[in-house]
PDB file of N, CA and C in Angstrom:
ATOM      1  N   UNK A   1      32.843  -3.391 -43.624  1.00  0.00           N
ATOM      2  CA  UNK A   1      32.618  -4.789 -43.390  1.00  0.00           C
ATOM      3  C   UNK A   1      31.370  -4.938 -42.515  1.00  0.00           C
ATOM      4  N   UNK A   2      30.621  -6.018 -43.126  1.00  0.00           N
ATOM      5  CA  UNK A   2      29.805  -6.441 -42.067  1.00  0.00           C
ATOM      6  C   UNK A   2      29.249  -7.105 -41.062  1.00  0.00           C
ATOM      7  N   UNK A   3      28.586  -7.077 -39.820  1.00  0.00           N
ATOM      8  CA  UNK A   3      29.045  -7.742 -39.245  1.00  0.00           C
ATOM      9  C   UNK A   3      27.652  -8.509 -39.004  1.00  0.00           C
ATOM     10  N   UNK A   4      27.062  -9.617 -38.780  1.00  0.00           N
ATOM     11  CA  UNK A   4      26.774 -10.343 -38.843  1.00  0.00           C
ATOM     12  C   UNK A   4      26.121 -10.660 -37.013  1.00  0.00           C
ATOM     13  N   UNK A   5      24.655 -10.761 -36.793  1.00  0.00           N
ATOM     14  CA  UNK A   5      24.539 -10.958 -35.680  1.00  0.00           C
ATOM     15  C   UNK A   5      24.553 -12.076 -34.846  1.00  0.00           C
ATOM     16  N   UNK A   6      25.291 -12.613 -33.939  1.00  0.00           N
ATOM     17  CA  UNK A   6      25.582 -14.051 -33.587  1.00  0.00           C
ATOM     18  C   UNK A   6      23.517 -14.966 -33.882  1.00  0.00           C
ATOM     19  N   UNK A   7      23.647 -15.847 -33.982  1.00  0.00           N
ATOM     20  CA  UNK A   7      22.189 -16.045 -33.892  1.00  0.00           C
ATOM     21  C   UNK A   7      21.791 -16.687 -32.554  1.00  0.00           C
ATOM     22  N   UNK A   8      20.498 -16.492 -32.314  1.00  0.00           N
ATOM     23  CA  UNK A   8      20.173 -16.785 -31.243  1.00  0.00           C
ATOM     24  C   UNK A   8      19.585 -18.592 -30.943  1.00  0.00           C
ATOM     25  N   UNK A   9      19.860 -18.641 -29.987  1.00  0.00           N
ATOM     26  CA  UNK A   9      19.387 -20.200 -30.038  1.00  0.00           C
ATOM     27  C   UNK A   9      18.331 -20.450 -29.571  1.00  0.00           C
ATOM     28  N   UNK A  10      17.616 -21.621 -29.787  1.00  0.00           N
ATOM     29  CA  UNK A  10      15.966 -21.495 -29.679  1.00  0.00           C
ATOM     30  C   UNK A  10      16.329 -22.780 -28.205  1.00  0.00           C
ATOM     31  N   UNK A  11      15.577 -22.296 -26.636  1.00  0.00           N
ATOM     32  CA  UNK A  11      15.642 -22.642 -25.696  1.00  0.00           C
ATOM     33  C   UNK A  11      15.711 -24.583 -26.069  1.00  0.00           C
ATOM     34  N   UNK A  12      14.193 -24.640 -27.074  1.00  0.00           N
ATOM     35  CA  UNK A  12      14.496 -26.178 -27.194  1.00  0.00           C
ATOM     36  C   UNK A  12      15.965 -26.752 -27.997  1.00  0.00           C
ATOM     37  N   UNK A  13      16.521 -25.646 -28.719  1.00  0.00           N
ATOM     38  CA  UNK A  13      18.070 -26.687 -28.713  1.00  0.00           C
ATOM     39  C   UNK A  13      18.620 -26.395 -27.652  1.00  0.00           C
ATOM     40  N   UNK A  14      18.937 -25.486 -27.089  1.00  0.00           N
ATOM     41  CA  UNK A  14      19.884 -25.869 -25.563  1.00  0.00           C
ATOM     42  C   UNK A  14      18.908 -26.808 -24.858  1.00  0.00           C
ATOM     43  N   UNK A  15      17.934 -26.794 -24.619  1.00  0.00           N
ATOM     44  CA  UNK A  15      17.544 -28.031 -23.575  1.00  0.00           C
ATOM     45  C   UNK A  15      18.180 -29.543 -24.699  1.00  0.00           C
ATOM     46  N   UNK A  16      17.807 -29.423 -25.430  1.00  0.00           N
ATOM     47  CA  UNK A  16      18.238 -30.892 -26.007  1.00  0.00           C
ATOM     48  C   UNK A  16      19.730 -30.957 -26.219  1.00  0.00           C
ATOM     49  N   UNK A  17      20.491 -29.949 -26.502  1.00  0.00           N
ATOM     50  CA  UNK A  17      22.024 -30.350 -26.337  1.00  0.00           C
ATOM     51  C   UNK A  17      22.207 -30.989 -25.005  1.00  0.00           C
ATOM     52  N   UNK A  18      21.807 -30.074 -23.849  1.00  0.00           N
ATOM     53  CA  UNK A  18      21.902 -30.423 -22.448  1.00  0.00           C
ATOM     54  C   UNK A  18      21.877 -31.696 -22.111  1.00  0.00           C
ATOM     55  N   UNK A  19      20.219 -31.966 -23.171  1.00  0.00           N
ATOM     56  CA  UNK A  19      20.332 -33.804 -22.646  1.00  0.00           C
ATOM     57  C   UNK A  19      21.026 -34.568 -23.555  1.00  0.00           C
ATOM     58  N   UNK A  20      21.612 -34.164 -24.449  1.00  0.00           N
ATOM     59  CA  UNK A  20      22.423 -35.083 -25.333  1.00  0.00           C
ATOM     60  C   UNK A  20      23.843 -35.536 -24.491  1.00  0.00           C
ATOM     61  N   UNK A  21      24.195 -33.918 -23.940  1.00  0.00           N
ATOM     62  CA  UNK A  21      25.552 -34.148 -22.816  1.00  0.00           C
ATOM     63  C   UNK A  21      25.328 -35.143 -21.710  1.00  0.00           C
ATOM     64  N   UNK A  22      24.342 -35.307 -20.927  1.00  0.00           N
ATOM     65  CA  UNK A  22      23.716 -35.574 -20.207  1.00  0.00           C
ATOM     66  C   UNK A  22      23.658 -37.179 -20.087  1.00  0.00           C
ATOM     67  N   UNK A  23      23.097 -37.007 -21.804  1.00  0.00           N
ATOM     68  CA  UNK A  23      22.560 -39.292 -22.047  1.00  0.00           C
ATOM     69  C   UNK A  23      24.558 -39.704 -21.973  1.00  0.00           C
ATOM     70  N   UNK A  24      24.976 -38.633 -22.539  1.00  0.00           N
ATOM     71  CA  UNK A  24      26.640 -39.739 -23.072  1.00  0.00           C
ATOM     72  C   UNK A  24      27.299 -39.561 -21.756  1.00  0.00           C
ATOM     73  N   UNK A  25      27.513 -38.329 -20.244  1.00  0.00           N
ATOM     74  CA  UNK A  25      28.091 -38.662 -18.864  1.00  0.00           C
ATOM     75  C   UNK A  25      27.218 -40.055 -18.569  1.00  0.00           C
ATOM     76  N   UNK A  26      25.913 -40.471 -18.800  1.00  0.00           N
ATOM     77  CA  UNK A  26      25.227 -41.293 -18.498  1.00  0.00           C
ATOM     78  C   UNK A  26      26.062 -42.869 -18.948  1.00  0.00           C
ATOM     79  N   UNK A  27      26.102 -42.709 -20.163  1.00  0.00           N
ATOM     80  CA  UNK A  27      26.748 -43.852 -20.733  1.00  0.00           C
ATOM     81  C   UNK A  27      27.842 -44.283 -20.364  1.00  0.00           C
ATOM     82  N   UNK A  28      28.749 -43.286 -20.494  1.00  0.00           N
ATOM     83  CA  UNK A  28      30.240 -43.202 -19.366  1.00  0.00           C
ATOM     84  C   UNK A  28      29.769 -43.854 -18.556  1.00  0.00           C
ATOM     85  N   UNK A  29      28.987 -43.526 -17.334  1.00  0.00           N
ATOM     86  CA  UNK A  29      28.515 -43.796 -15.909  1.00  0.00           C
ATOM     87  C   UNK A  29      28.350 -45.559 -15.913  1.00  0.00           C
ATOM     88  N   UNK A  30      27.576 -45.836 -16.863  1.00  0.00           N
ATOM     89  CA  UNK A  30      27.410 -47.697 -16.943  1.00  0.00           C
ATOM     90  C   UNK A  30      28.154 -48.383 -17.599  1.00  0.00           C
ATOM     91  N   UNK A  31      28.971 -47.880 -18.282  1.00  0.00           N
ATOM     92  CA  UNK A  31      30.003 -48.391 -18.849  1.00  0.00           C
ATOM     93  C   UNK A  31      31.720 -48.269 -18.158  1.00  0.00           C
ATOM     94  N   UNK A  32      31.553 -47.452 -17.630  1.00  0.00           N
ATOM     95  CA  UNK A  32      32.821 -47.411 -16.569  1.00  0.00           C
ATOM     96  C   UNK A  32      32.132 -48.470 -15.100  1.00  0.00           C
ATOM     97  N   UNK A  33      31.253 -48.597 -14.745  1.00  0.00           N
ATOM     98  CA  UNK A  33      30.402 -49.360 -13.935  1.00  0.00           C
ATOM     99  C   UNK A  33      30.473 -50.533 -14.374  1.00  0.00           C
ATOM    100  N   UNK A  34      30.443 -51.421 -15.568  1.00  0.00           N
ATOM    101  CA  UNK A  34      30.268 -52.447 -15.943  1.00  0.00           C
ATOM    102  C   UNK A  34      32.021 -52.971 -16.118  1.00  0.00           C
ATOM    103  N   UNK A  35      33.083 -51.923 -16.468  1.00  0.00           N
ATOM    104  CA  UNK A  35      34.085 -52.366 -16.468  1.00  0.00           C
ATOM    105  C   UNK A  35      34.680 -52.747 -15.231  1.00  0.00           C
ATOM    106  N   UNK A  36      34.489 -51.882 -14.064  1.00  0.00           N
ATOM    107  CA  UNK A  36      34.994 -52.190 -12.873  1.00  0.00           C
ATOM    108  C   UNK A  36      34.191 -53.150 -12.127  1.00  0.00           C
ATOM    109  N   UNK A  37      33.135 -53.698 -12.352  1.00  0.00           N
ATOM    110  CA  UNK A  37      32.639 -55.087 -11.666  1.00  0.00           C
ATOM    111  C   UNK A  37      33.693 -55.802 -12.170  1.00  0.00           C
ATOM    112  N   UNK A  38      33.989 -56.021 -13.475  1.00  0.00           N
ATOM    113  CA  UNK A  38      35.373 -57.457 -13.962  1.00  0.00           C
ATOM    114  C   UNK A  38      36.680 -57.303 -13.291  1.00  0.00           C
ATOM    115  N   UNK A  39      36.472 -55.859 -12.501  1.00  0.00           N
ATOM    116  CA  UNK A  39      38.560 -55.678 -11.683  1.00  0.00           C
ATOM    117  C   UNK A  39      37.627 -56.003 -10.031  1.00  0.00           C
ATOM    118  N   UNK A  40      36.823 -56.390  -9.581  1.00  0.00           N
ATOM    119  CA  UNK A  40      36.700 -56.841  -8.310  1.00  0.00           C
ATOM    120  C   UNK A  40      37.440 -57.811  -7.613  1.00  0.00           C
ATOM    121  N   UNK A  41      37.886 -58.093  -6.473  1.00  0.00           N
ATOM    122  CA  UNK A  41      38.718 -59.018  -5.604  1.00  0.00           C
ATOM    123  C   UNK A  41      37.993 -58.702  -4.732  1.00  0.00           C
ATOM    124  N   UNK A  42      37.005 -60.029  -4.695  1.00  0.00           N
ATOM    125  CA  UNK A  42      36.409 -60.657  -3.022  1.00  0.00           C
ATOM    126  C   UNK A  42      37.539 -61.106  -2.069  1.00  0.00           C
ATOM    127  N   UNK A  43      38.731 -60.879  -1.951  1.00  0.00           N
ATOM    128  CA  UNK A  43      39.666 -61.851  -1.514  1.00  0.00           C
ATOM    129  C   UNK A  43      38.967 -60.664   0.099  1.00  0.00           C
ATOM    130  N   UNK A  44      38.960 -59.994  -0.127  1.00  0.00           N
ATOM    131  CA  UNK A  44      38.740 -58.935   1.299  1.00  0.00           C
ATOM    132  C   UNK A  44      37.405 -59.006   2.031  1.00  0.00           C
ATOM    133  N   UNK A  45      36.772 -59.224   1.206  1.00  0.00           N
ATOM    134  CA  UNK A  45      35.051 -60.056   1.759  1.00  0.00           C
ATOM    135  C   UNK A  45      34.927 -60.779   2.172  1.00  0.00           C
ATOM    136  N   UNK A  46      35.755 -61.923   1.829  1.00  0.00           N
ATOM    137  CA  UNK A  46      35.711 -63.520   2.511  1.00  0.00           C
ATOM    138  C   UNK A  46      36.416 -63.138   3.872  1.00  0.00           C
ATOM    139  N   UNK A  47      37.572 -62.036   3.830  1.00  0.00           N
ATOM    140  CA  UNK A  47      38.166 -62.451   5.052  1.00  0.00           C
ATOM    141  C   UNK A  47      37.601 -62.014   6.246  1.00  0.00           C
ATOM    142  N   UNK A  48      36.758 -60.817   6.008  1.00  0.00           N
ATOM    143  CA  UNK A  48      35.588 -60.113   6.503  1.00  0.00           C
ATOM    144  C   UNK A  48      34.789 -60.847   7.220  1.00  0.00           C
ATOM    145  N   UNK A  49      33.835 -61.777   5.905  1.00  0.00           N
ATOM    146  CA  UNK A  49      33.075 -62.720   6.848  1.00  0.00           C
ATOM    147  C   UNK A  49      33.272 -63.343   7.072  1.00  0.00           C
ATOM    148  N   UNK A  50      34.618 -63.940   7.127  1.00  0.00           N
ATOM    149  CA  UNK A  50      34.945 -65.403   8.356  1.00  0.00           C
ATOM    150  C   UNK A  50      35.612 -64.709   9.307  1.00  0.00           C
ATOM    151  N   UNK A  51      36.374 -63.339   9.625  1.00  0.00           N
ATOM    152  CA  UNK A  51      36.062 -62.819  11.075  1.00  0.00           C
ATOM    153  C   UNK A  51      35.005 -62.514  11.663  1.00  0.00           C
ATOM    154  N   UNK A  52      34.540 -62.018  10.837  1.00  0.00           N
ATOM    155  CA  UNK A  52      32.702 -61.521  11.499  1.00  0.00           C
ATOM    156  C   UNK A  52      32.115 -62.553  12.190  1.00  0.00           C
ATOM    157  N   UNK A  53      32.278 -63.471  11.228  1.00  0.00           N
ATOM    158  CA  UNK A  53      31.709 -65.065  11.095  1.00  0.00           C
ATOM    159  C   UNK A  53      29.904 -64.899  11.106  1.00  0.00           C
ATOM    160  N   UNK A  54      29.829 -64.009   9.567  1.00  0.00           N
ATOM    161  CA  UNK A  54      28.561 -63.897   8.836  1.00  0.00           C
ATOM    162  C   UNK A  54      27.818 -65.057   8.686  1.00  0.00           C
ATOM    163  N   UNK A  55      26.949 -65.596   8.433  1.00  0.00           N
ATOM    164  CA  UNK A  55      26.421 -66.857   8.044  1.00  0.00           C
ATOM    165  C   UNK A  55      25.225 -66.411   6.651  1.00  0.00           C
ATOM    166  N   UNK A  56      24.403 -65.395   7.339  1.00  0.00           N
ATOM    167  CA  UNK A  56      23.268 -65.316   5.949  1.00  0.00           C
ATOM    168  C   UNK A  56      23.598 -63.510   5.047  1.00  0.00           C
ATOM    169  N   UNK A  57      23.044 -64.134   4.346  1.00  0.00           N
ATOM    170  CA  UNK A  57      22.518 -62.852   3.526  1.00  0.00           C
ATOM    171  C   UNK A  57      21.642 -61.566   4.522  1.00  0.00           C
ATOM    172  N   UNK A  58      22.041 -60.721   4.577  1.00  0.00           N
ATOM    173  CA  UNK A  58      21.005 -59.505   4.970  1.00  0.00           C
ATOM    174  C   UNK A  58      20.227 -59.209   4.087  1.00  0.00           C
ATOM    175  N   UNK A  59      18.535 -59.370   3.658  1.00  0.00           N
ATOM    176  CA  UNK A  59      18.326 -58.496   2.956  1.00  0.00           C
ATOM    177  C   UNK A  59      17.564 -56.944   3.513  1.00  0.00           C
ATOM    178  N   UNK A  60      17.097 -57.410   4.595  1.00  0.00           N
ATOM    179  CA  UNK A  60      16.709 -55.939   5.488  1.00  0.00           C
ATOM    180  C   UNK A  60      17.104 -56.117   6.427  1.00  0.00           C
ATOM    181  N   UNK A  61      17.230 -54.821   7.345  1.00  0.00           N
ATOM    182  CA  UNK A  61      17.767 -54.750   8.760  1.00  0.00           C
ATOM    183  C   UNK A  61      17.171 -54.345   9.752  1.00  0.00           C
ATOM    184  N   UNK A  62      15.762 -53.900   9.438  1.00  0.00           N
ATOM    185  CA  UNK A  62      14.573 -53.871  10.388  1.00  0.00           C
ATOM    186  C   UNK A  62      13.947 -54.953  11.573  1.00  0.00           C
ATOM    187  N   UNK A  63      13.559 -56.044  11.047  1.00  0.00           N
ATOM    188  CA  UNK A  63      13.337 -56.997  11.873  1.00  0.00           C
ATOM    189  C   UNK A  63      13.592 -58.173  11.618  1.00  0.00           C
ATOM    190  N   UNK A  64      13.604 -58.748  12.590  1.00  0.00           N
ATOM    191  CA  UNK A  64      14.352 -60.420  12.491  1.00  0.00           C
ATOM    192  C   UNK A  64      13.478 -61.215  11.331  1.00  0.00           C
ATOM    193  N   UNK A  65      12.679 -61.202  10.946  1.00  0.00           N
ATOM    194  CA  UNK A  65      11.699 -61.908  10.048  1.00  0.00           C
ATOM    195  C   UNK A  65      11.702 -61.580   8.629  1.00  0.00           C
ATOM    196  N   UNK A  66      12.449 -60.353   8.738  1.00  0.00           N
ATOM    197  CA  UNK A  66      13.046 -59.809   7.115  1.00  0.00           C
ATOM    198  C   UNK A  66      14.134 -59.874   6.517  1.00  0.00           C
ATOM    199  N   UNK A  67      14.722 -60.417   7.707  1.00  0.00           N
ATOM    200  CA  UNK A  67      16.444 -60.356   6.742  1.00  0.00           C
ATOM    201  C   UNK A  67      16.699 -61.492   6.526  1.00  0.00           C
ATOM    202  N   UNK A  68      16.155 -62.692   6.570  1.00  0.00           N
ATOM    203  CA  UNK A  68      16.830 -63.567   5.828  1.00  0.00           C
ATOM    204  C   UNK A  68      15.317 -64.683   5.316  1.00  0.00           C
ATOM    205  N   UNK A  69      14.749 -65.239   4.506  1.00  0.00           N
ATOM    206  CA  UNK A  69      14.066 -65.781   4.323  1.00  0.00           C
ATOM    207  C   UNK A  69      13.597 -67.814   5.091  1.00  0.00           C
ATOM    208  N   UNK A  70      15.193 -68.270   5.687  1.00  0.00           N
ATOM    209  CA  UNK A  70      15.572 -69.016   6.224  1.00  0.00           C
ATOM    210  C   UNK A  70      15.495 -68.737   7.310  1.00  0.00           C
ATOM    211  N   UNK A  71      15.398 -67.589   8.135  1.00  0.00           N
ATOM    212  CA  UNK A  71      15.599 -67.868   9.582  1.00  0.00           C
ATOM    213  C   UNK A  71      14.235 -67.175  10.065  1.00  0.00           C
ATOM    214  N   UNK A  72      13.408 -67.524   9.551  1.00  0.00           N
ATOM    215  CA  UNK A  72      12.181 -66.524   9.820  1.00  0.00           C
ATOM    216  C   UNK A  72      10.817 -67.475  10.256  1.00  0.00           C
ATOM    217  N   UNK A  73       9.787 -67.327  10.857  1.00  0.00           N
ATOM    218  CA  UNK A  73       8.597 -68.382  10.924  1.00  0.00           C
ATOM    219  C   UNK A  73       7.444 -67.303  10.607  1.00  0.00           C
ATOM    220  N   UNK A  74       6.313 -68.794  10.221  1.00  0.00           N
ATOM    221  CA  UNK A  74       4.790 -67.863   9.536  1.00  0.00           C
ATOM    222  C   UNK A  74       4.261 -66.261  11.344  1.00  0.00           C
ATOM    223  N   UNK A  75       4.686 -66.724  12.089  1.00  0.00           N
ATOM    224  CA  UNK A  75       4.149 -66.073  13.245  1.00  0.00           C
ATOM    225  C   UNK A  75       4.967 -64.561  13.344  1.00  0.00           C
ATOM    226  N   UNK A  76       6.069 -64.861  13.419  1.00  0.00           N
ATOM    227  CA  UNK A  76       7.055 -63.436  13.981  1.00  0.00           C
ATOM    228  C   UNK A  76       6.436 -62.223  13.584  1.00  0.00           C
ATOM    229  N   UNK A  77       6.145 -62.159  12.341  1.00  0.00           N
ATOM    230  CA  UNK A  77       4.998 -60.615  11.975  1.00  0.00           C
ATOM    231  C   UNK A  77       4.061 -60.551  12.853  1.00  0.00           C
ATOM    232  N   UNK A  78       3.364 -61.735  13.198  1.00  0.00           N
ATOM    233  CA  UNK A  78       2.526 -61.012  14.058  1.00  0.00           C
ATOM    234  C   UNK A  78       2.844 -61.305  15.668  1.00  0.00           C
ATOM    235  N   UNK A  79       3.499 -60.816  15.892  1.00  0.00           N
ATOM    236  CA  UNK A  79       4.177 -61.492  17.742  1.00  0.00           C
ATOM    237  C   UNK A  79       3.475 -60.453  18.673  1.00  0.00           C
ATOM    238  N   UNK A  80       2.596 -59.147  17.986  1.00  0.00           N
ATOM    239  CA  UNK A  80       2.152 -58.462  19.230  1.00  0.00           C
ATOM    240  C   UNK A  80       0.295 -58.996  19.314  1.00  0.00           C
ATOM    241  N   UNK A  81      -0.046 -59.198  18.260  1.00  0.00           N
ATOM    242  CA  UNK A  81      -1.752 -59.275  18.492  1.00  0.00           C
ATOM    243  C   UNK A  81      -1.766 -60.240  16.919  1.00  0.00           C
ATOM    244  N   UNK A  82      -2.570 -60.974  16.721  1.00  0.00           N
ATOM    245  CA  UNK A  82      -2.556 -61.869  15.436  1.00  0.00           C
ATOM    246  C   UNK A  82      -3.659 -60.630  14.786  1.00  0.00           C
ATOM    247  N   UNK A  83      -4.061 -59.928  14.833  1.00  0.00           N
ATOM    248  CA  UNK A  83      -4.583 -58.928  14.095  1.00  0.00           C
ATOM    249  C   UNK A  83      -3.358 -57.334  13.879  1.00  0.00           C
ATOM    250  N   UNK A  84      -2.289 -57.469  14.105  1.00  0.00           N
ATOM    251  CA  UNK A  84      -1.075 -56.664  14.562  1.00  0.00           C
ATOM    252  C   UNK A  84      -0.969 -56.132  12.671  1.00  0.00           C
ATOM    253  N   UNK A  85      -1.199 -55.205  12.492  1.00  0.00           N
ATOM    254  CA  UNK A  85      -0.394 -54.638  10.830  1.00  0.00           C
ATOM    255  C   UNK A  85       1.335 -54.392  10.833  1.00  0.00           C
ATOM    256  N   UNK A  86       1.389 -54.678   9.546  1.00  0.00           N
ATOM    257  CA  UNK A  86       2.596 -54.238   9.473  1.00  0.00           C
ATOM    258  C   UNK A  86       3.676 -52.951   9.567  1.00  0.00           C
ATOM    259  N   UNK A  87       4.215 -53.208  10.703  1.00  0.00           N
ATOM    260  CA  UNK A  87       4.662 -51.779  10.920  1.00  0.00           C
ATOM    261  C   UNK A  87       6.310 -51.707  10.373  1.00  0.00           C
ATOM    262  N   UNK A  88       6.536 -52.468   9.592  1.00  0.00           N
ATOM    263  CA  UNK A  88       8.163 -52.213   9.151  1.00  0.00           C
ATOM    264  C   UNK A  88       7.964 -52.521   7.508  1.00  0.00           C
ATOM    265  N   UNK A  89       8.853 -51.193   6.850  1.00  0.00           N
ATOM    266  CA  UNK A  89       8.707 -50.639   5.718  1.00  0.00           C
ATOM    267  C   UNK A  89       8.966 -52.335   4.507  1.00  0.00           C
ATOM    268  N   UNK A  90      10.024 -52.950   4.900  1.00  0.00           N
ATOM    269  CA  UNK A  90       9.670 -53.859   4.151  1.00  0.00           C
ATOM    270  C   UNK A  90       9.642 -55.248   4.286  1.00  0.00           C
ATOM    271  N   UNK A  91       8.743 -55.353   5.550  1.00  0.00           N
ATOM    272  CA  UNK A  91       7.701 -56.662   5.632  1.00  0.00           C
ATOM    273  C   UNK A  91       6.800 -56.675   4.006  1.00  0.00           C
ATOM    274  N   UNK A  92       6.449 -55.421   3.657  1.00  0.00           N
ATOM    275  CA  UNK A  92       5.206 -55.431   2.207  1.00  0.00           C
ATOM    276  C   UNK A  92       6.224 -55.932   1.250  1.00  0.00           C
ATOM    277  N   UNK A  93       7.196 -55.730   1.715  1.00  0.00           N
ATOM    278  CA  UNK A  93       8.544 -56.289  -0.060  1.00  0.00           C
ATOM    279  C   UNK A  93       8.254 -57.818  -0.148  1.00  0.00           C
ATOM    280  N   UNK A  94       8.424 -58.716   1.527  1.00  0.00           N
ATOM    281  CA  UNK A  94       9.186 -60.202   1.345  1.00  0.00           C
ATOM    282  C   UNK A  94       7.602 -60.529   2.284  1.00  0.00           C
ATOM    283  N   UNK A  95       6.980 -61.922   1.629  1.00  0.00           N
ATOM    284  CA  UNK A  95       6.373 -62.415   1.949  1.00  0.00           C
ATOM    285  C   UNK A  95       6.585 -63.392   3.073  1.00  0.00           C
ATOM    286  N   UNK A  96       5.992 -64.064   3.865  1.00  0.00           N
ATOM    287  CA  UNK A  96       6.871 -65.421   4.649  1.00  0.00           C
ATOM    288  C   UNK A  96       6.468 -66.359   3.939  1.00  0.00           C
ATOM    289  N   UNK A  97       7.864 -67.231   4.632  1.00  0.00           N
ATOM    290  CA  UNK A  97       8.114 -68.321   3.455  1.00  0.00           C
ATOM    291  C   UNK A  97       6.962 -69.357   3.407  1.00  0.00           C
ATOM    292  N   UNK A  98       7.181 -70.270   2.701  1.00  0.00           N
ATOM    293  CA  UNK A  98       6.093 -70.936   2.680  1.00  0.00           C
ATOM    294  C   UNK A  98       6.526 -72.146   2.996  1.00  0.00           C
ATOM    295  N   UNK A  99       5.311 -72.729   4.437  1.00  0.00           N
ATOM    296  CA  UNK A  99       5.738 -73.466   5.334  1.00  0.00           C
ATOM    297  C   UNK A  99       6.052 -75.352   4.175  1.00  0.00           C
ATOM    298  N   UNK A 100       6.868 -75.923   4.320  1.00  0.00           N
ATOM    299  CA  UNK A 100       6.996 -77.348   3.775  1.00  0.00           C
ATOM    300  C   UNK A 100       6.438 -78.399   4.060  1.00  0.00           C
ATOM    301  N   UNK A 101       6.364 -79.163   4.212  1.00  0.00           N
ATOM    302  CA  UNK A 101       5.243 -80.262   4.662  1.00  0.00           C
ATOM    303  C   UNK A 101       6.768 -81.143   5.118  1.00  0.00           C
ATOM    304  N   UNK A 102       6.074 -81.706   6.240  1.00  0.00           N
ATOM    305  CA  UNK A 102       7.525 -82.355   6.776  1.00  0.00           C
ATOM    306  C   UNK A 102       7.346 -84.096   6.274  1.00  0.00           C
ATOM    307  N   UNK A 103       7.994 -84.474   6.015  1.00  0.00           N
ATOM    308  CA  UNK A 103       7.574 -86.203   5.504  1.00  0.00           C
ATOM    309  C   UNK A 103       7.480 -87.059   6.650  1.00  0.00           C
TER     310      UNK A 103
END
């Protein structure tokens, strides 16, 4: 009888099986992700921030002029020298707001 030598596999199909395994844990990953946003209960958030007694949104936690777009003025970036650069990573993200004209 004969026997037959297993064949060898050419590196580019194992790399591409790899990523074939790879794309579908992926798919799993956003699709098990997208199901469990619809089983959420804020009931534990609310109670959170009315002990806390939160009022705004955080969006950064660096300086007072970044975390909320409402509680911020055109000056606070620059409070050390009006030529002062920006020294917090994301002052470059959020612009200041733009002042309203008062009636």
């Amino acid at each position: 009888m004969l026997t037959r030598p297993f064949p060898r596999l050419r590196k580019a199909s194992v790399a591409l099986s790899l990523f074939a395994v790879l794309l579908v844990l992926f798919v799993l990953t956003l699709a098990d992700s997208a199901w469990r946003v619809g089983q959420i209960d804020h009931a534990t958030d609310r109670v959170l921030v009315r002990e806390l007694g939160l009022t705004d949104l955080s969006l950064f936690t660096e300086a007072r002029y970044t975390r909320h777009p409402s509680q911020t003025d055109r000056h606070t970036a620059f409070q050390d020298h009006p030529a002062a650069l920006e020294h917090f990573p994301s002052g470059s993200f959020m612009t200041p707001p733009h002042l309203q004209p008062t009636p």
